[in-house]
Protein backbone atom coordinates (compact mmCIF):
# COMPACT_ATOMS: atom_id res chain seq x y z
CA UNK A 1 0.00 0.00 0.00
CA UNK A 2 1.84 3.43 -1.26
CA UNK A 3 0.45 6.33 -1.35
CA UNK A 4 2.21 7.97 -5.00
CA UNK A 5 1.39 11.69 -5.23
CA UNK A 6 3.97 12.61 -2.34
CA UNK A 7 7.69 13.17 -1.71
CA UNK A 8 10.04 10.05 -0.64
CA UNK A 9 13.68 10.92 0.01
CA UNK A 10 15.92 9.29 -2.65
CA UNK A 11 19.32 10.05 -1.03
CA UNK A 12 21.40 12.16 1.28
CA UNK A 13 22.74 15.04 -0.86
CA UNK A 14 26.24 14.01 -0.62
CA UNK A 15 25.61 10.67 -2.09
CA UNK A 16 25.01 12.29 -5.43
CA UNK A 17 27.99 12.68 -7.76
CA UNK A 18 29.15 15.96 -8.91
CA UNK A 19 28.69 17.12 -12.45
CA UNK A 20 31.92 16.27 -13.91
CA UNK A 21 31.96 12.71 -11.71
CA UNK A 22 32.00 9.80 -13.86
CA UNK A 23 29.81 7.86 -11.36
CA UNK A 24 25.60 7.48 -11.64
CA UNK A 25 23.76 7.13 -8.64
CA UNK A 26 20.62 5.07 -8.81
CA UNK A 27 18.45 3.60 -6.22
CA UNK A 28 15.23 2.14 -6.40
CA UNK A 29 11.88 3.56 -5.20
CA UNK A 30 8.46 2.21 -5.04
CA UNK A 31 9.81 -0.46 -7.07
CA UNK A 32 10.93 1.72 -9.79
CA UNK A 33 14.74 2.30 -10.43
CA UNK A 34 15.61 5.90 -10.37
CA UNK A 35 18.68 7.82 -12.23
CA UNK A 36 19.50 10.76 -9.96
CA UNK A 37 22.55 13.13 -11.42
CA UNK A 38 23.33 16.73 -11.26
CA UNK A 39 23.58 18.96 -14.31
CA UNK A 40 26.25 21.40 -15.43
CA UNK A 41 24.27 24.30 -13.93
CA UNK A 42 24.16 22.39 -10.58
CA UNK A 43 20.10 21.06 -10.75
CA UNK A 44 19.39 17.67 -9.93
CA UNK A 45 17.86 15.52 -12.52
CA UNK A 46 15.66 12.10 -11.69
CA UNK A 47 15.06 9.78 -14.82
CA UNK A 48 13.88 6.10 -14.88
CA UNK A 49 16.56 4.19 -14.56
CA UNK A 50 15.23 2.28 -17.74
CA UNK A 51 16.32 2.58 -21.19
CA UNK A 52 13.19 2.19 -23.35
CA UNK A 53 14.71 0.48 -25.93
CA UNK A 54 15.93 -2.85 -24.02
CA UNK A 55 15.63 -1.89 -21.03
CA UNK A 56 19.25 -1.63 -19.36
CA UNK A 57 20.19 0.61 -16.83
CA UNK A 58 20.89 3.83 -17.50
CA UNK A 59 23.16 4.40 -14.80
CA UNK A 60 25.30 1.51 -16.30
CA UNK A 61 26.08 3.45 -19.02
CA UNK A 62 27.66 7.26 -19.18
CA UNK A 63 27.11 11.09 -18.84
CA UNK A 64 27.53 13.56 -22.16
CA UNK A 65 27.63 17.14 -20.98
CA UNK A 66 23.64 16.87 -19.33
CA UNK A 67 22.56 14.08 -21.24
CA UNK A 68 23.26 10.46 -20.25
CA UNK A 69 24.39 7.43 -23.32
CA UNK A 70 22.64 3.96 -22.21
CA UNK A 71 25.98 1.79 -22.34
CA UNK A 72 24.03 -0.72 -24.54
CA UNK A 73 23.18 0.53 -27.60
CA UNK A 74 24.06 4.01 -26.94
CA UNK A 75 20.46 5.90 -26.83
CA UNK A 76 21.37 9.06 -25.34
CA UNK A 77 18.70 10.81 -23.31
CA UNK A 78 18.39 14.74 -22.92
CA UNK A 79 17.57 16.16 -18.37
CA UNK A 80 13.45 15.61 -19.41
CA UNK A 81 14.23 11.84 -20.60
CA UNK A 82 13.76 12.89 -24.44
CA UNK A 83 15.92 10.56 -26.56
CA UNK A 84 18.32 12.92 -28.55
CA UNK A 85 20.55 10.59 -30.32
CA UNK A 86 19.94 6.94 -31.50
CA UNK A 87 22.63 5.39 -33.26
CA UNK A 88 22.20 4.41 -37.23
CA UNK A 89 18.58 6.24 -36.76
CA UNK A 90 18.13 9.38 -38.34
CA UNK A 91 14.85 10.10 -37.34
CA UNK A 92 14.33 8.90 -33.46
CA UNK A 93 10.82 8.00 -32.56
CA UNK A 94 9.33 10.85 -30.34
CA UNK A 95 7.82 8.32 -28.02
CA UNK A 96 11.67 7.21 -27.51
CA UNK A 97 12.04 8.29 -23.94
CA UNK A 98 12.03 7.36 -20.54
CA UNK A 99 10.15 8.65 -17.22
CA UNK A 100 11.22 11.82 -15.61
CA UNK A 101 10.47 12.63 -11.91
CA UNK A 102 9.67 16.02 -10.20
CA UNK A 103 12.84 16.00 -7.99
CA UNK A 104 13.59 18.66 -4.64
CA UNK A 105 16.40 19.33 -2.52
CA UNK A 106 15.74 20.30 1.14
CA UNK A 107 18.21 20.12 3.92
CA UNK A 108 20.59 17.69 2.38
CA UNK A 109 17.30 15.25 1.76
CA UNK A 110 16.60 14.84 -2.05
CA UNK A 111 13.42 13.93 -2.76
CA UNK A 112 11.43 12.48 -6.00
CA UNK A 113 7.91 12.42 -6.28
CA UNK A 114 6.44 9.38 -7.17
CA UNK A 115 3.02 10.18 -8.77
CA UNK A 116 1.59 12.61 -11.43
CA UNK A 117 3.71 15.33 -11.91
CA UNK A 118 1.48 17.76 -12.24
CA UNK A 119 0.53 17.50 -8.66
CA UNK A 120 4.37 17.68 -7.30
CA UNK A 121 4.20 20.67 -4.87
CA UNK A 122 6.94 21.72 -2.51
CA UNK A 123 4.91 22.55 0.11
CA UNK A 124 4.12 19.12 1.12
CA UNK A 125 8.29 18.79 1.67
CA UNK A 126 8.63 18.00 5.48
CA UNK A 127 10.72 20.75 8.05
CA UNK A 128 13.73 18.96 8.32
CA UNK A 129 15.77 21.88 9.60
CA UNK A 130 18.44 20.31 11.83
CA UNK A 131 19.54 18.12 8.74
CA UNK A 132 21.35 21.22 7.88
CA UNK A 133 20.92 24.22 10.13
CA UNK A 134 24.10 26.39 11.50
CA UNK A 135 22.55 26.01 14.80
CA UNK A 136 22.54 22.16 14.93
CA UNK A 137 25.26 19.61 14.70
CA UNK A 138 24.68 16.31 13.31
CA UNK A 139 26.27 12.94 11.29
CA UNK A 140 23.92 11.30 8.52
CA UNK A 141 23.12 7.95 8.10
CA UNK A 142 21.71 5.29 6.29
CA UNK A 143 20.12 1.49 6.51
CA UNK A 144 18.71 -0.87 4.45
CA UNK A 145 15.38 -3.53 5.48
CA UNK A 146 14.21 -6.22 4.36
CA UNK A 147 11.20 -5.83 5.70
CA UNK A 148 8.17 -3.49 4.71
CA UNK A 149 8.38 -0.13 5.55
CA UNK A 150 5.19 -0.51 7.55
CA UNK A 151 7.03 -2.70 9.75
CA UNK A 152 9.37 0.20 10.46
CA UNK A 153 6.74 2.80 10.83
CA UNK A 154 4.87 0.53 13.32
CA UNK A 155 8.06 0.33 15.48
CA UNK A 156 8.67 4.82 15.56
CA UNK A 157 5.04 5.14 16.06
CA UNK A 158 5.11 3.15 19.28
CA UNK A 159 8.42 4.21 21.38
CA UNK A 160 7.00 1.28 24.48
CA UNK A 161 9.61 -1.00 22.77
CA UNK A 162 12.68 1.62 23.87
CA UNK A 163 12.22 -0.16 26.98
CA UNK A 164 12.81 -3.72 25.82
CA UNK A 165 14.74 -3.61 22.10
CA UNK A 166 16.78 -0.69 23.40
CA UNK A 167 17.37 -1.80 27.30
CA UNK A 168 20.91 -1.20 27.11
CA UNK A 169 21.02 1.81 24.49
CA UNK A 170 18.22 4.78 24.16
CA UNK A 171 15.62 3.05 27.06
CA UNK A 172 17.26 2.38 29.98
CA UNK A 173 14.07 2.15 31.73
CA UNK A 174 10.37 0.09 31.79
CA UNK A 175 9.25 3.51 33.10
CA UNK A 176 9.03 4.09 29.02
CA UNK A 177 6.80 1.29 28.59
CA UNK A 178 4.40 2.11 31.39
CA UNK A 179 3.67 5.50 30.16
CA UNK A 180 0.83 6.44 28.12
CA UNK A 181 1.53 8.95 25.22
CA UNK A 182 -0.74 11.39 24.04
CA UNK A 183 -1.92 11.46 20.57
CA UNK A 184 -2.63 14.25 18.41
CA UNK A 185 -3.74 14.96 14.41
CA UNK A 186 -1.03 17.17 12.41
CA UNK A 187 -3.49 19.37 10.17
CA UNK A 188 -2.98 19.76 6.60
CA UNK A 189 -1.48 23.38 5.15
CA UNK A 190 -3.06 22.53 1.88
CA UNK A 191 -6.49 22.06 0.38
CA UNK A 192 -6.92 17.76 -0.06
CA UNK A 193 -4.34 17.26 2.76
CA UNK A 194 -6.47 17.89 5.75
CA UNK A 195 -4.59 15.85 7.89
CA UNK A 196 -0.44 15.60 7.33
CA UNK A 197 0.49 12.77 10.06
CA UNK A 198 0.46 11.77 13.54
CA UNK A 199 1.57 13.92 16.68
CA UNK A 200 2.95 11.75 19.62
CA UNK A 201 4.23 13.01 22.55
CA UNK A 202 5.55 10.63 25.72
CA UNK A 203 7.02 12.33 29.03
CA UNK A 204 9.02 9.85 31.34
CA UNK A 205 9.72 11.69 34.71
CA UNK A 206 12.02 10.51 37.32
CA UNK A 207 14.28 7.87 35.82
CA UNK A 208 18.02 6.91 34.91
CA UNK A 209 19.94 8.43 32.39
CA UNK A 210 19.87 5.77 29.54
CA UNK A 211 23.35 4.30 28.71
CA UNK A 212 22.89 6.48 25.48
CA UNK A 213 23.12 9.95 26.85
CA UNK A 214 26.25 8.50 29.85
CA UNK A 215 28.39 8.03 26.66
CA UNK A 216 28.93 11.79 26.34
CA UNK A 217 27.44 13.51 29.45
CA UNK A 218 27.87 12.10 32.75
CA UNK A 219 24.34 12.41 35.29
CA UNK A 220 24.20 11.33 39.06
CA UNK A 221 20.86 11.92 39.64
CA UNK A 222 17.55 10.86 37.57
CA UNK A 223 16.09 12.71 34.77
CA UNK A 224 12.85 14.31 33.80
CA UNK A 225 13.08 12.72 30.11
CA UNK A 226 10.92 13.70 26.78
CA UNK A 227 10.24 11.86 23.26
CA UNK A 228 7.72 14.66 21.14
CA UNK A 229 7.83 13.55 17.78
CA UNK A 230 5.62 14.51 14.83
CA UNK A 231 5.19 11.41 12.35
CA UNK A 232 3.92 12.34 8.55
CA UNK A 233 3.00 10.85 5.53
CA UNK A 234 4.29 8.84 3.49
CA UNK A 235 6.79 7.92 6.66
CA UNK A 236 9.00 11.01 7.98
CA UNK A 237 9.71 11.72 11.63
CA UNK A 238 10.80 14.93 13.03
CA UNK A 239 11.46 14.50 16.76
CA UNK A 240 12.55 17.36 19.86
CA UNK A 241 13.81 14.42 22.61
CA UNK A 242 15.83 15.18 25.91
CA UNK A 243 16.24 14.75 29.47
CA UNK A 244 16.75 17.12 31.94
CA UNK A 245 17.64 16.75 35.89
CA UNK A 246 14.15 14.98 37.86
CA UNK A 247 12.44 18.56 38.74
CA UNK A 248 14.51 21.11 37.01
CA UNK A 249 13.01 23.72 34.98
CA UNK A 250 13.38 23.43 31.41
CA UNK A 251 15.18 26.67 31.46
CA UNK A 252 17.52 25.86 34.36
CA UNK A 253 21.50 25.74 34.69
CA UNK A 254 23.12 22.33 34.65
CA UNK A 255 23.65 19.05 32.44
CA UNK A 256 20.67 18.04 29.96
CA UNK A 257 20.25 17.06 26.57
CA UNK A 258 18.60 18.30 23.85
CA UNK A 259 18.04 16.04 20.55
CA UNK A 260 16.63 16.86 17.44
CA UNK A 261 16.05 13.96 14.94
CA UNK A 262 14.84 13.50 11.40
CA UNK A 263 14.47 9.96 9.92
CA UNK A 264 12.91 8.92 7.06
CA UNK A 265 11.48 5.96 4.99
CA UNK A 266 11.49 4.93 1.61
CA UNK A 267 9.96 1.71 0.50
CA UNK A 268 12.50 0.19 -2.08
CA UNK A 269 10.40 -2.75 -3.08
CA UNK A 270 7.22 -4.41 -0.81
CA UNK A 271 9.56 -6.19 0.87
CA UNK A 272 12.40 -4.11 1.46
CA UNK A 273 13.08 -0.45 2.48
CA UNK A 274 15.42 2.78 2.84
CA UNK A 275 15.68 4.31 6.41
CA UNK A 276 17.55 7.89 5.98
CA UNK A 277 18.26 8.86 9.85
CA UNK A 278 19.99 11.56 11.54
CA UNK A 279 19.77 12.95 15.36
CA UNK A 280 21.36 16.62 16.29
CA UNK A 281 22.41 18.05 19.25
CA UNK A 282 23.04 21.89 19.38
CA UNK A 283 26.02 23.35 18.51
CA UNK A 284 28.48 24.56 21.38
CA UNK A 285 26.65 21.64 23.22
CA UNK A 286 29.34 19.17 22.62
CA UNK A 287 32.10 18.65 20.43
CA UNK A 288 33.08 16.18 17.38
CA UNK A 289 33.29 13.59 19.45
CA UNK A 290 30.04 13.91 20.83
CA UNK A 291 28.48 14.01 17.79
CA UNK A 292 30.12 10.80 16.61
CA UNK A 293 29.44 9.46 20.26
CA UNK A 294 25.12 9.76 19.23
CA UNK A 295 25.98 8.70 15.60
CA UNK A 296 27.36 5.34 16.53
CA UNK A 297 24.88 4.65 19.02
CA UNK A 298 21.89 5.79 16.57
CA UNK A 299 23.76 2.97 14.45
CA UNK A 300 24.01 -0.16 17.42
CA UNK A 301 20.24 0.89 18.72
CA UNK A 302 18.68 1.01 14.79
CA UNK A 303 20.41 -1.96 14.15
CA UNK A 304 18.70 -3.73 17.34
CA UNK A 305 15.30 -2.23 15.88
CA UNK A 306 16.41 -4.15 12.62
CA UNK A 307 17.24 -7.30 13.93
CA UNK A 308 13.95 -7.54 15.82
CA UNK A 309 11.68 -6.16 12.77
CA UNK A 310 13.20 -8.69 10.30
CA UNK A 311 12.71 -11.62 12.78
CA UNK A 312 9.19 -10.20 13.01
CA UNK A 313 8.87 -10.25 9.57
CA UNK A 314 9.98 -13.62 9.06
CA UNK A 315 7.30 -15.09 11.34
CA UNK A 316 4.71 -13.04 9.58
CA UNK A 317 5.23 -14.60 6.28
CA UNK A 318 5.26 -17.70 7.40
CA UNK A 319 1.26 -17.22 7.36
CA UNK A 320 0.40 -13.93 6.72
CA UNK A 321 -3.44 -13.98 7.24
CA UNK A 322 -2.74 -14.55 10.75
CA UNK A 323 -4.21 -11.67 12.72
CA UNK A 324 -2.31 -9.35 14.95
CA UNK A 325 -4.14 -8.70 18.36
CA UNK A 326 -4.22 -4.92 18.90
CA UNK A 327 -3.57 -3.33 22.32
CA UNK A 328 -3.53 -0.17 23.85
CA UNK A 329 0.54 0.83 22.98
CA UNK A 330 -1.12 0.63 19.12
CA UNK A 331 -2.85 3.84 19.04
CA UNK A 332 -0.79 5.98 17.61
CA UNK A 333 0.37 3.50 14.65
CA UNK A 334 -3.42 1.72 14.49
CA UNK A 335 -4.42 6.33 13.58
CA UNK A 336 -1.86 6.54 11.16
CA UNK A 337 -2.23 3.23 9.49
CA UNK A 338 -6.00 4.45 8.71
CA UNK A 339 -4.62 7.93 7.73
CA UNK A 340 -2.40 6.46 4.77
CA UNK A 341 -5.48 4.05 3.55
CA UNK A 342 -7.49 6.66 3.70
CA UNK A 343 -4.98 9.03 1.38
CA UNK A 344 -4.35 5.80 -1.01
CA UNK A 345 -8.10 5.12 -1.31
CA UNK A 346 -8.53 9.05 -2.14
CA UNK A 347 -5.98 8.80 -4.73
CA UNK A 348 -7.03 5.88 -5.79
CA UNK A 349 -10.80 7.08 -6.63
CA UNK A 350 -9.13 10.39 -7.96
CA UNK A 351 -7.51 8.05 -10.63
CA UNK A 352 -10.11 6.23 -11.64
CA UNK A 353 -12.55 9.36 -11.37
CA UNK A 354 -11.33 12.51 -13.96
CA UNK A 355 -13.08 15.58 -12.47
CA UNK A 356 -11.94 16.13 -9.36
CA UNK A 357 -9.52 19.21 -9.35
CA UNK A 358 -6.01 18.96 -8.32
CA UNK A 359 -6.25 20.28 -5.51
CA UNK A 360 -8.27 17.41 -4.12
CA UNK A 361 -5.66 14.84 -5.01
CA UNK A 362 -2.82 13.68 -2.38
């Protein structure tokens, strides 16, 4: 179940070549491959990864000034996917070309849009600000699933497992598990978006620092700890997390942490998925070796998430009709589970229905 007419990051800025690199980048999306390169000028440039002739990869073959030469039978294909040049053809077919995508660059995320083009708006991009912000310091990263990215959105929607799959890294505490989040709608900005995602926000008062934040700041007494997280469609998390000493004002002296975090998912196939992930802390609040201190243990506590995720996903195809039982820790991913069926249903009908505007379409 994807929902199309949206933006789903691609890659980290820095994973795309420069202009005069001889390197392609491509990675695959929704199921479809995608060509991402950068022009001359500088612009990014998404194209299906596809030749339309025999199909080989595009990104096998090689760039020409903005254009890129399949390395099969050397169709070369103009930044809108337009075949330009086919060898020992004179005339080339004008439907010779291959897909282009509505592509956006946003805080080191690039994004591609999946659906119509016609309906690719940047104002649907999420606020990613501390991904690169002068104010916030931060390492990127990346993993690969193979699992569904449902699987993965299930497991951020409902932060009760910190206490359990993360024990030892980001819990610390069953105090997590025991308390009750509340759960909020994130409005739409736009007409036919009335609803963006889920709000989630979990306060934990009055426990140990989690072996997490001990790795760069040392605490001798508990803290007043907070997880408030905004989760949006298609699967993007922007999260404010921190602890503070049990009782202190949020504006007081003394040691605390501050966290911002945006992570991201990309379904790569049904069955397999791209998590883009990040957490900041503020600059002048710790140096490089802080920041390399929360990357590495993003890494060890994402790869915990993975290894339980992927078992879980093993038993579930081993009969898949088998029913889950819903309990109480499901609320927030049981609302936003209904929020992207209810989007994919919309554009569904929109498809199969012409006169709707576009403004109605998501």
């Amino acid at each position: 179940m994807w929902l199309r007419n949206c933006w789903y990051v691609i890659a980290w800025d820095h994973e795309i070549p420069a202009a005069d690199a001889p390197q392609l980048f491509t990675r695959t999306v929704l199921g479809e491959p995608v060509l991402v390169y950068r022009t001359r000028a500088g612009e990014l440039v998404a194209l299906e990864d596809r030749c339309c002739h025999r199909h080989a990869p595009l990104s096998v073959g090689k760039r020409e000034g903005d254009c890129v030469r399949c390395g099969y039978h050397g169709l070369k294909f103009d930044p809108e996917g337009r075949c330009v040049e086919a060898p020992g053809i004179e005339v080339v077919p004008a439907r010779a070309r291959v897909r282009s995508y509505p592509v956006a660059l946003k805080n080191r995320w690039v994004f591609v849009w999946m659906g119509e083009p016609a309906l690719a708006d940047t104002a649907l991009l999420p606020d990613n600000f501390s991904c690169d912000s002068p104010d916030w310091k931060n390492k990127p990263g990346y993993l690969h699933y193979d699992t569904p990215y449902l699987l993965i959105a299930d497991n951020l929607l409902d932060f009760s497992h910190l206490s359990y799959v993360h024990e030892k890294t980001l819990g610390g505490s069953t105090r997590i598990a025991q308390s009750r989040p509340v759960i909020e709608a994130v409005p739409g900005a736009m007409a036919g978006w009335p609803q963006m995602g889920i709000k989630v926000s979990r306060h934990v008062n009055d426990v140990p620092a989690p072996p997490f934040y001990q790795r760069f700041r040392r605490f001798d007494t508990n803290l007043d700890r907070w997880f408030v997280y905004e989760f949006l469609l298609p699967g993007t998390l922007l999260m404010h997390s921190g602890g503070r000493p049990t009782g202190a004002a949020p504006d007081a002296p003394g040691p605390s942490v501050r966290l911002h975090s945006c992570q991201t998912l990309t379904p790569e196939t049904a069955t397999t998925t791209h998590y883009f992930f990040q957490q900041s802390h503020p600059v002048g609040e710790g140096d490089e070796t802080v920041t390399e201190s929360i990357y590495n243990s993003l890494v060890s506590a994402f790869n915990e998430d993975r290894d339980m995720i992927t078992a879980q996903h093993r038993n579930i195809q081993l009969n898949p009709a088998l029913p889950m039982m819903p309990l109480a820790m499901d609320g927030a991913l049981i609302q936003f589970r209904r929020l992207l069926e209810a989007r994919v249903r919309a554009e569904q009908q929109a498809t199969l229905d012409p006169s709707p505007q576009p403004a109605t379409v998501a």
